[in-house]
PDB file of N, CA and C in Angstrom:
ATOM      1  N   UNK A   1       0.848  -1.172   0.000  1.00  0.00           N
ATOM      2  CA  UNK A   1       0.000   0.000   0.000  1.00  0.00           C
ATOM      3  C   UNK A   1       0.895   1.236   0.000  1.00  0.00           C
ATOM      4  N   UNK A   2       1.562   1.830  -1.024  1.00  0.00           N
ATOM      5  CA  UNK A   2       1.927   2.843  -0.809  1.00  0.00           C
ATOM      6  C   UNK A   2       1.300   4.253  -1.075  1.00  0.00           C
ATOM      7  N   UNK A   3       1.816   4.579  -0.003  1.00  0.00           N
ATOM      8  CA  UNK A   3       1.407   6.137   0.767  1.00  0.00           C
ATOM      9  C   UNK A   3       2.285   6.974   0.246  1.00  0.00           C
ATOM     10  N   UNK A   4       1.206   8.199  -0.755  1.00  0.00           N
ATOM     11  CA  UNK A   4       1.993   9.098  -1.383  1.00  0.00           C
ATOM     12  C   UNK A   4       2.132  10.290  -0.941  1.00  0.00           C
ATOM     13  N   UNK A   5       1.318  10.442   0.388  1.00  0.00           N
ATOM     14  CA  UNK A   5       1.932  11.715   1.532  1.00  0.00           C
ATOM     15  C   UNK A   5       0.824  11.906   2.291  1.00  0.00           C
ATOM     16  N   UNK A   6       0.834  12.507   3.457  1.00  0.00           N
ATOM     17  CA  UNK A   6      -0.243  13.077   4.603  1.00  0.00           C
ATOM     18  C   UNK A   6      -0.283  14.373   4.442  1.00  0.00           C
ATOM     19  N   UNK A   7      -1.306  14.388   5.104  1.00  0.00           N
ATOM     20  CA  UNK A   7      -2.573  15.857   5.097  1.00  0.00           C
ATOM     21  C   UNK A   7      -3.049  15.992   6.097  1.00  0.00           C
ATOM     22  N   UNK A   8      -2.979  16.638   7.178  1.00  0.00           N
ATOM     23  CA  UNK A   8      -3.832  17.017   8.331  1.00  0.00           C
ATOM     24  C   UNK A   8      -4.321  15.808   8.865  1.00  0.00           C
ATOM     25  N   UNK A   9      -3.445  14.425   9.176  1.00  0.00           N
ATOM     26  CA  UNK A   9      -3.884  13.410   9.479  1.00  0.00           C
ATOM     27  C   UNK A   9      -4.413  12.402   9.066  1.00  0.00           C
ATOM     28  N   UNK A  10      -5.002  12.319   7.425  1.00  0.00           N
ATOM     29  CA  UNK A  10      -5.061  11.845   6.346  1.00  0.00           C
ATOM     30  C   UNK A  10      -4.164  11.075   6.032  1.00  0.00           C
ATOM     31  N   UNK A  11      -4.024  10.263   5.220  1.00  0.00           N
ATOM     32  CA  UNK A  11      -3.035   9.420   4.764  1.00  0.00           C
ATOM     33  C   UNK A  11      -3.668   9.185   2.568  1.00  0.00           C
ATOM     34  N   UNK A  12      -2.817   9.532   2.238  1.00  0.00           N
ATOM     35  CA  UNK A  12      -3.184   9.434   0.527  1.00  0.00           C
ATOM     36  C   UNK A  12      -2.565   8.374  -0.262  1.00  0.00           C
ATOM     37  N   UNK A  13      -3.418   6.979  -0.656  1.00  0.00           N
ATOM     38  CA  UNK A  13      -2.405   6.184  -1.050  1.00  0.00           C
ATOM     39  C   UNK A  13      -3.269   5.420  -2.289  1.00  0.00           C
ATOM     40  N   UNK A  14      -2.085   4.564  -2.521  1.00  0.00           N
ATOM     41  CA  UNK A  14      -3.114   3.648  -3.469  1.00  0.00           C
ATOM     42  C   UNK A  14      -3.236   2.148  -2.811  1.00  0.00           C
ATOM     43  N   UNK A  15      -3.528   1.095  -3.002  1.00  0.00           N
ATOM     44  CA  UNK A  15      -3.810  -0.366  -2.460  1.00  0.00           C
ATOM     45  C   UNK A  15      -2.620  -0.976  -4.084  1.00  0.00           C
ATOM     46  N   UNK A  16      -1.864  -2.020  -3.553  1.00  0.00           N
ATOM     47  CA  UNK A  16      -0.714  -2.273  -4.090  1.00  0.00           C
ATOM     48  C   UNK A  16      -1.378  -3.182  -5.512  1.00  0.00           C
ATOM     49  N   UNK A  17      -2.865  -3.707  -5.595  1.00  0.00           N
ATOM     50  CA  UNK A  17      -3.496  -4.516  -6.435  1.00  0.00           C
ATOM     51  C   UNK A  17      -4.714  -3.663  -7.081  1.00  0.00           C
ATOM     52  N   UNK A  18      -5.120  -2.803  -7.629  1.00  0.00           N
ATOM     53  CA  UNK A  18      -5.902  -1.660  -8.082  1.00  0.00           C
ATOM     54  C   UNK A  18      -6.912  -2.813  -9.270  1.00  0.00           C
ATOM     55  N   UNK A  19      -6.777  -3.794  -9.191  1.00  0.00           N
ATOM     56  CA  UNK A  19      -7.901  -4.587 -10.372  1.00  0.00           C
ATOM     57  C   UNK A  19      -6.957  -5.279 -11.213  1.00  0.00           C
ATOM     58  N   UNK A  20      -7.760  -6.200 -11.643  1.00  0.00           N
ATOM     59  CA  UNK A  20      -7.162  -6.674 -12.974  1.00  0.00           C
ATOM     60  C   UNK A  20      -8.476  -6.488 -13.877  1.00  0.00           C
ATOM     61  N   UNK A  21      -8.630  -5.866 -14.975  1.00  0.00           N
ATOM     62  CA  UNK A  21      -7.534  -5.114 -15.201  1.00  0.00           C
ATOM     63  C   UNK A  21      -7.518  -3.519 -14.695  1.00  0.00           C
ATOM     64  N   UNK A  22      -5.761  -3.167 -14.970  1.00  0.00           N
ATOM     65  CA  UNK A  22      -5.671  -1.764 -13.634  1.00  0.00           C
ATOM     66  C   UNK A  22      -6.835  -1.188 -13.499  1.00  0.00           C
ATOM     67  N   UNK A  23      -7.616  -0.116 -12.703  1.00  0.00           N
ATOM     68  CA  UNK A  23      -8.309   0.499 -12.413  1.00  0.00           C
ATOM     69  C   UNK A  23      -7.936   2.215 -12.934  1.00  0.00           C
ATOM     70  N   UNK A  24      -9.220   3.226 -13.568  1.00  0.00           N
ATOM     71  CA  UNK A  24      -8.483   4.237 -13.883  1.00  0.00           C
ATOM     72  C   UNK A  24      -7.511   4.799 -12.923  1.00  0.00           C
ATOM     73  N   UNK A  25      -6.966   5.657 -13.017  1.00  0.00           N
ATOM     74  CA  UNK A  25      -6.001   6.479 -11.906  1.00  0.00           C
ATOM     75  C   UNK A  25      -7.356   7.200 -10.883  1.00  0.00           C
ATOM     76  N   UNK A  26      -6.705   6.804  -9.531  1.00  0.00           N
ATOM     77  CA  UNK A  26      -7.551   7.111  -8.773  1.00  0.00           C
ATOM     78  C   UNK A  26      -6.694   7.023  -7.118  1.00  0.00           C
ATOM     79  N   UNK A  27      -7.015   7.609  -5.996  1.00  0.00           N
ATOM     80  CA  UNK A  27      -6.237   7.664  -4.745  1.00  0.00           C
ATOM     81  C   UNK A  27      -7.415   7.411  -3.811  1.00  0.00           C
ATOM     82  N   UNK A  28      -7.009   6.220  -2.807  1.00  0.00           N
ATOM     83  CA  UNK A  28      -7.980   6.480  -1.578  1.00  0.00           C
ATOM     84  C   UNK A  28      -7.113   7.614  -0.024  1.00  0.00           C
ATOM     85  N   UNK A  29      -8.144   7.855   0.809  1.00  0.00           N
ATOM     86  CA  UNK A  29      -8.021   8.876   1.690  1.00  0.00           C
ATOM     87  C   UNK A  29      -8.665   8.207   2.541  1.00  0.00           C
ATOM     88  N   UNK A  30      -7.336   7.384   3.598  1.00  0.00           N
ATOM     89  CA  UNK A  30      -8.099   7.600   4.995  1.00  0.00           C
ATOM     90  C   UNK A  30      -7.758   8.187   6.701  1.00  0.00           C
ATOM     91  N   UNK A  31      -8.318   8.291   7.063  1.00  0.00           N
ATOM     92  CA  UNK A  31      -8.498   8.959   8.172  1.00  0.00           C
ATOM     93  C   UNK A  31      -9.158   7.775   9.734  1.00  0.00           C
ATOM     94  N   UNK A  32      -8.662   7.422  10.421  1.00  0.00           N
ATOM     95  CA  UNK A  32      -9.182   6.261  11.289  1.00  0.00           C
ATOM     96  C   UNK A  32      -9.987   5.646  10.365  1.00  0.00           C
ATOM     97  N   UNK A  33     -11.565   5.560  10.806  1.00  0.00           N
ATOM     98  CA  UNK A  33     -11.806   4.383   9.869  1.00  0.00           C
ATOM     99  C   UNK A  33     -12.669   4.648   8.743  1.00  0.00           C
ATOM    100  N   UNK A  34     -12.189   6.246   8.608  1.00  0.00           N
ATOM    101  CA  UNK A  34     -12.848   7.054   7.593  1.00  0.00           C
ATOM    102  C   UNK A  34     -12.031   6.564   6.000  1.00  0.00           C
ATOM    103  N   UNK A  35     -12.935   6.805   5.121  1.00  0.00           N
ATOM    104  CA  UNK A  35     -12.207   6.224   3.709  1.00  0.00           C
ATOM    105  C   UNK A  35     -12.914   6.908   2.671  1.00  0.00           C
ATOM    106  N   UNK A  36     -12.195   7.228   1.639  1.00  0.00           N
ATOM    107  CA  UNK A  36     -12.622   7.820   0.299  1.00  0.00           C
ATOM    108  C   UNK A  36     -11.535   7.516  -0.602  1.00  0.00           C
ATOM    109  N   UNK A  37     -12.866   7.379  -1.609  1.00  0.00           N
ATOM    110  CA  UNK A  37     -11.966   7.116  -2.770  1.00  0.00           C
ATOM    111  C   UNK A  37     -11.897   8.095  -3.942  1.00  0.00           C
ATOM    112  N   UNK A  38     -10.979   8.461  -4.649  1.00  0.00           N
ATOM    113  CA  UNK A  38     -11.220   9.735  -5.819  1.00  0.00           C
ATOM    114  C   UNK A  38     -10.844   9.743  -7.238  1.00  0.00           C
ATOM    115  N   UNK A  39     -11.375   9.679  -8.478  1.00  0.00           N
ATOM    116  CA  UNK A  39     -11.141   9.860  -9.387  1.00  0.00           C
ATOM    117  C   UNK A  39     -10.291  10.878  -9.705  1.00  0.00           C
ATOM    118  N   UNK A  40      -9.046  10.451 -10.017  1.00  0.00           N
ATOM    119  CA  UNK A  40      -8.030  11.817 -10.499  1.00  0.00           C
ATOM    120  C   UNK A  40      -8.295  12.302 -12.109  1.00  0.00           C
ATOM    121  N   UNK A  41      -8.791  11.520 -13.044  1.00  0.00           N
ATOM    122  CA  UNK A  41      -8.727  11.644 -14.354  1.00  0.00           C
ATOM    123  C   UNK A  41     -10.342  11.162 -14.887  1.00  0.00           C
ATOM    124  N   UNK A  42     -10.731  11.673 -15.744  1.00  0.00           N
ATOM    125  CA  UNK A  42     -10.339  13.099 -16.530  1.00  0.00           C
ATOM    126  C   UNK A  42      -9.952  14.211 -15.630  1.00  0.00           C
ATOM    127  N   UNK A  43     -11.403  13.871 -14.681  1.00  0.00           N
ATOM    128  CA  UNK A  43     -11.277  15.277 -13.647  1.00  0.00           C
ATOM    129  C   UNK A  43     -11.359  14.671 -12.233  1.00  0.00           C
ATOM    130  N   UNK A  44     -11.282  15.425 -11.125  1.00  0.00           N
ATOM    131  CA  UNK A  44     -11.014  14.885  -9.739  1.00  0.00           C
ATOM    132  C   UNK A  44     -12.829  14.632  -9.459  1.00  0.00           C
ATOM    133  N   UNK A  45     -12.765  13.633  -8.828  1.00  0.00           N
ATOM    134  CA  UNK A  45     -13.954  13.331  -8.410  1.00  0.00           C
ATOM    135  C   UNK A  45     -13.904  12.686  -7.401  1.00  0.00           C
ATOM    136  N   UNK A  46     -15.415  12.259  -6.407  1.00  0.00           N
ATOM    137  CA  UNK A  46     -15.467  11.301  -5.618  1.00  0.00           C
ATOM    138  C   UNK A  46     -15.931  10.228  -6.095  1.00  0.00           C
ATOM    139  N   UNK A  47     -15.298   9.238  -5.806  1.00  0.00           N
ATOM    140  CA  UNK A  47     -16.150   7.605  -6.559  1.00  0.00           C
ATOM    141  C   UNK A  47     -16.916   7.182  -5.296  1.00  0.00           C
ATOM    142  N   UNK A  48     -16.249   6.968  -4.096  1.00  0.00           N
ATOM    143  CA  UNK A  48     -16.866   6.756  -2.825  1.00  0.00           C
ATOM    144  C   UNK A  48     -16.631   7.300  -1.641  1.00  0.00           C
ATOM    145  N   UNK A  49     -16.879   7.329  -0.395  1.00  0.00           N
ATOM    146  CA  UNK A  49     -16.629   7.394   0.718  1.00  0.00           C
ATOM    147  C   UNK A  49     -17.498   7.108   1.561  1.00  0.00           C
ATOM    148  N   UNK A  50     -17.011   6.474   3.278  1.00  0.00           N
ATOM    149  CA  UNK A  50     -17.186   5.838   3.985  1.00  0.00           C
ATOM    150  C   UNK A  50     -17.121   7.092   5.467  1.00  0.00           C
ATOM    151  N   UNK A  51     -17.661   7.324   6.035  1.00  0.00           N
ATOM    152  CA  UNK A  51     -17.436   8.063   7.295  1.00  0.00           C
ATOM    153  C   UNK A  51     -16.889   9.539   7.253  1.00  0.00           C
ATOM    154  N   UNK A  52     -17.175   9.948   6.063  1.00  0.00           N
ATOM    155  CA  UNK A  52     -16.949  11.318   6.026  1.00  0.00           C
ATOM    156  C   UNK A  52     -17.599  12.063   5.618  1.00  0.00           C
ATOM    157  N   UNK A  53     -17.593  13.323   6.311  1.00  0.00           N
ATOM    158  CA  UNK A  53     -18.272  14.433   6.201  1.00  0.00           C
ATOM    159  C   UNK A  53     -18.385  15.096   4.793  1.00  0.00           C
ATOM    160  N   UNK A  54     -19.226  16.099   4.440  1.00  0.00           N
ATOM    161  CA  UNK A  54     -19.231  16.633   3.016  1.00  0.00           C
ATOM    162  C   UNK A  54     -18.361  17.429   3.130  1.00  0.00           C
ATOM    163  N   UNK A  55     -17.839  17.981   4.671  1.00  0.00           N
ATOM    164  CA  UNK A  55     -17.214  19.647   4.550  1.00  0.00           C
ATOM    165  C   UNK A  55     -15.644  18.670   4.616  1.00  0.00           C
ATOM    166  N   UNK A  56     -15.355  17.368   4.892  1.00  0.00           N
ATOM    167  CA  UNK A  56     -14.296  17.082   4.731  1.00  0.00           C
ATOM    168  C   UNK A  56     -14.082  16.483   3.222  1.00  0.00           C
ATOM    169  N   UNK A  57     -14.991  16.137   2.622  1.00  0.00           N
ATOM    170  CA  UNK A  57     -14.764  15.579   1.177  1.00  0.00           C
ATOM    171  C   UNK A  57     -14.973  17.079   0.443  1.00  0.00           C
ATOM    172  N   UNK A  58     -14.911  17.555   0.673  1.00  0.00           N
ATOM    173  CA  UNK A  58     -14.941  19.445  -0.514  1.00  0.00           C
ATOM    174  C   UNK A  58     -13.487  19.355   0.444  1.00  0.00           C
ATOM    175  N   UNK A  59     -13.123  19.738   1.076  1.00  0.00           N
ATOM    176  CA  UNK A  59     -11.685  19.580   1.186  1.00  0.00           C
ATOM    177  C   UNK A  59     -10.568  18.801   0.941  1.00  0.00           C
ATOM    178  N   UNK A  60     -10.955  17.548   0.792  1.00  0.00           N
ATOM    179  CA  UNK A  60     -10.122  16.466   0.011  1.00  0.00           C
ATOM    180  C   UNK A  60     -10.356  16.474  -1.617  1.00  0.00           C
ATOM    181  N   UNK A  61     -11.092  16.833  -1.990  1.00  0.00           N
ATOM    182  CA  UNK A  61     -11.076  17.157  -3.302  1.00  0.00           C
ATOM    183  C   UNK A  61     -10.373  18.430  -3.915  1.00  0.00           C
ATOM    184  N   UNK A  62     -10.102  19.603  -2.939  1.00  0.00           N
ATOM    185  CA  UNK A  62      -9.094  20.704  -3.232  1.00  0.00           C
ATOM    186  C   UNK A  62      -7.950  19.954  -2.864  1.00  0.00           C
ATOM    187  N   UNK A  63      -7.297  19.491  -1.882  1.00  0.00           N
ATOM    188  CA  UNK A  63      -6.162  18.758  -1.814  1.00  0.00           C
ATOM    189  C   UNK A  63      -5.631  17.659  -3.067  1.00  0.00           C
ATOM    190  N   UNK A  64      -6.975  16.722  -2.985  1.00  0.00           N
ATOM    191  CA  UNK A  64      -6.165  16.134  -4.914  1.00  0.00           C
ATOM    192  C   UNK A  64      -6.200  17.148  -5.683  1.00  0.00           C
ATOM    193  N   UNK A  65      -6.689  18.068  -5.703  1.00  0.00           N
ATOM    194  CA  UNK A  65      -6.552  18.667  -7.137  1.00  0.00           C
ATOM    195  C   UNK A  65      -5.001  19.580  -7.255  1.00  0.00           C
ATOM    196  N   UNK A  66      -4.824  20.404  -5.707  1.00  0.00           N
ATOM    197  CA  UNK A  66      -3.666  20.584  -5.819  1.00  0.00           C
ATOM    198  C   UNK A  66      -1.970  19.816  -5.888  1.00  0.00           C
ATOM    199  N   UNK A  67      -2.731  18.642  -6.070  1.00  0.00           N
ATOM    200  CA  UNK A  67      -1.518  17.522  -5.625  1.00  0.00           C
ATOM    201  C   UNK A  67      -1.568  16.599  -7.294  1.00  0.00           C
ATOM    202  N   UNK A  68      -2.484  16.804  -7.650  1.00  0.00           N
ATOM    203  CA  UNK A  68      -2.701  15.675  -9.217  1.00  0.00           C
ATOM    204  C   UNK A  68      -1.628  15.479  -9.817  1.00  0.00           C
ATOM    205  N   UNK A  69      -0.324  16.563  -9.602  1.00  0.00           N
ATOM    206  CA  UNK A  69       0.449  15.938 -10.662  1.00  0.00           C
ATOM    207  C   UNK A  69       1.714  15.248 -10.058  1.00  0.00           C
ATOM    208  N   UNK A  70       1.792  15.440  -8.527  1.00  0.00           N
ATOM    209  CA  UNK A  70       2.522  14.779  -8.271  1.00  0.00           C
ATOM    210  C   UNK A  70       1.607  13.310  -7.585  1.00  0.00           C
ATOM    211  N   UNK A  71       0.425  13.211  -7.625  1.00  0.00           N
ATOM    212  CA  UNK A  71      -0.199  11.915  -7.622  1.00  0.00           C
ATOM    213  C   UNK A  71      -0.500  10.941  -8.914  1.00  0.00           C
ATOM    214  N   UNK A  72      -0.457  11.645  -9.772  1.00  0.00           N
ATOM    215  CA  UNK A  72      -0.377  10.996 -11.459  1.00  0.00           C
ATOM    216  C   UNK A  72       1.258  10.702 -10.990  1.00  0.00           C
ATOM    217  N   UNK A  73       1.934  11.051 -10.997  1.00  0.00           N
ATOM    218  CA  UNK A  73       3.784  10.851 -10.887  1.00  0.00           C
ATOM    219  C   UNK A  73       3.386   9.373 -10.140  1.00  0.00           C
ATOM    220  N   UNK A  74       3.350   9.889  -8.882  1.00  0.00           N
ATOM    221  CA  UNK A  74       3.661   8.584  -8.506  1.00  0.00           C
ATOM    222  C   UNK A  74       2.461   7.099  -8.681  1.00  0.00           C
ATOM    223  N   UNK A  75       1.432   7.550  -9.541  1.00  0.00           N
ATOM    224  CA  UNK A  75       0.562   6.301  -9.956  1.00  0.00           C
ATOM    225  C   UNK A  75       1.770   5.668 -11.170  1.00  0.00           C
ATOM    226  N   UNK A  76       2.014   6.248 -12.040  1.00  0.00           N
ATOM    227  CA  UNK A  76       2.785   5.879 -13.285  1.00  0.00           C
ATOM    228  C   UNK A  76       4.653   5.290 -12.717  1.00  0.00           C
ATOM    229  N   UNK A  77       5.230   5.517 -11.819  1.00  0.00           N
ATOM    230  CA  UNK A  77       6.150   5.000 -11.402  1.00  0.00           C
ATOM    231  C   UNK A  77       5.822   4.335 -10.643  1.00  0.00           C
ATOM    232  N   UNK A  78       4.798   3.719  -9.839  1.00  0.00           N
ATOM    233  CA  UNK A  78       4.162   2.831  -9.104  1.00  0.00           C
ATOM    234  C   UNK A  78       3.999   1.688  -9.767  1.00  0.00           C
ATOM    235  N   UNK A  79       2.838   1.722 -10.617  1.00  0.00           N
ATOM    236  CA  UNK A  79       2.109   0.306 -12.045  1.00  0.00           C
ATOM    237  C   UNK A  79       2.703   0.602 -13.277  1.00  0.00           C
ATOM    238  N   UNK A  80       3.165   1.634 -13.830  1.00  0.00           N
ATOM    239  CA  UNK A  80       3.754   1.235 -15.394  1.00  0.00           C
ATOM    240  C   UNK A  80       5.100   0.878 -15.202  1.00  0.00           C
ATOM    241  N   UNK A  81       6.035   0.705 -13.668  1.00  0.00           N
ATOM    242  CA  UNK A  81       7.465   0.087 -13.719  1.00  0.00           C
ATOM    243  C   UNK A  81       7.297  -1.378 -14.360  1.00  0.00           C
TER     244      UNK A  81
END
């Protein structure tokens, strides 16, 4: 499961098996036993979440968006090695 950085206690990662076959580019976010998941591409989105607030998912969605390109970086040196 690598973890591509923290946020206010957050943790931003991917799960080391994303589908066969891969899954689009996408990051989960969790927080104790809080969880979300986000579409980075085309555009940032929520696909799911589990125990979180709306005023914390409008804030995790400005955080991927300011982070997309170093979270695309490390999706593509992650699964296309």
């Amino acid at each position: 499961m690598p973890i591509i950085f923290r946020y206010k206690g957050y943790r931003l990662f991917f799960f080391s098996n994303e589908g066969n076959p891969l899954e689009p580019l996408h990051v989960h976010i969790r927080q104790g036993g809080a969880l979300a998941k986000f579409w980075v591409v085309p555009d940032v989105a929520i696909a799911e979440s589990y125990g979180m607030t709306s005023s914390e998912l409008r804030e995790l969605v400005e955080v991927v968006e300011q982070n997309r390109e170093l979270i695309e970086r490390k999706w593509h040196e992650y699964f296309d090695a």
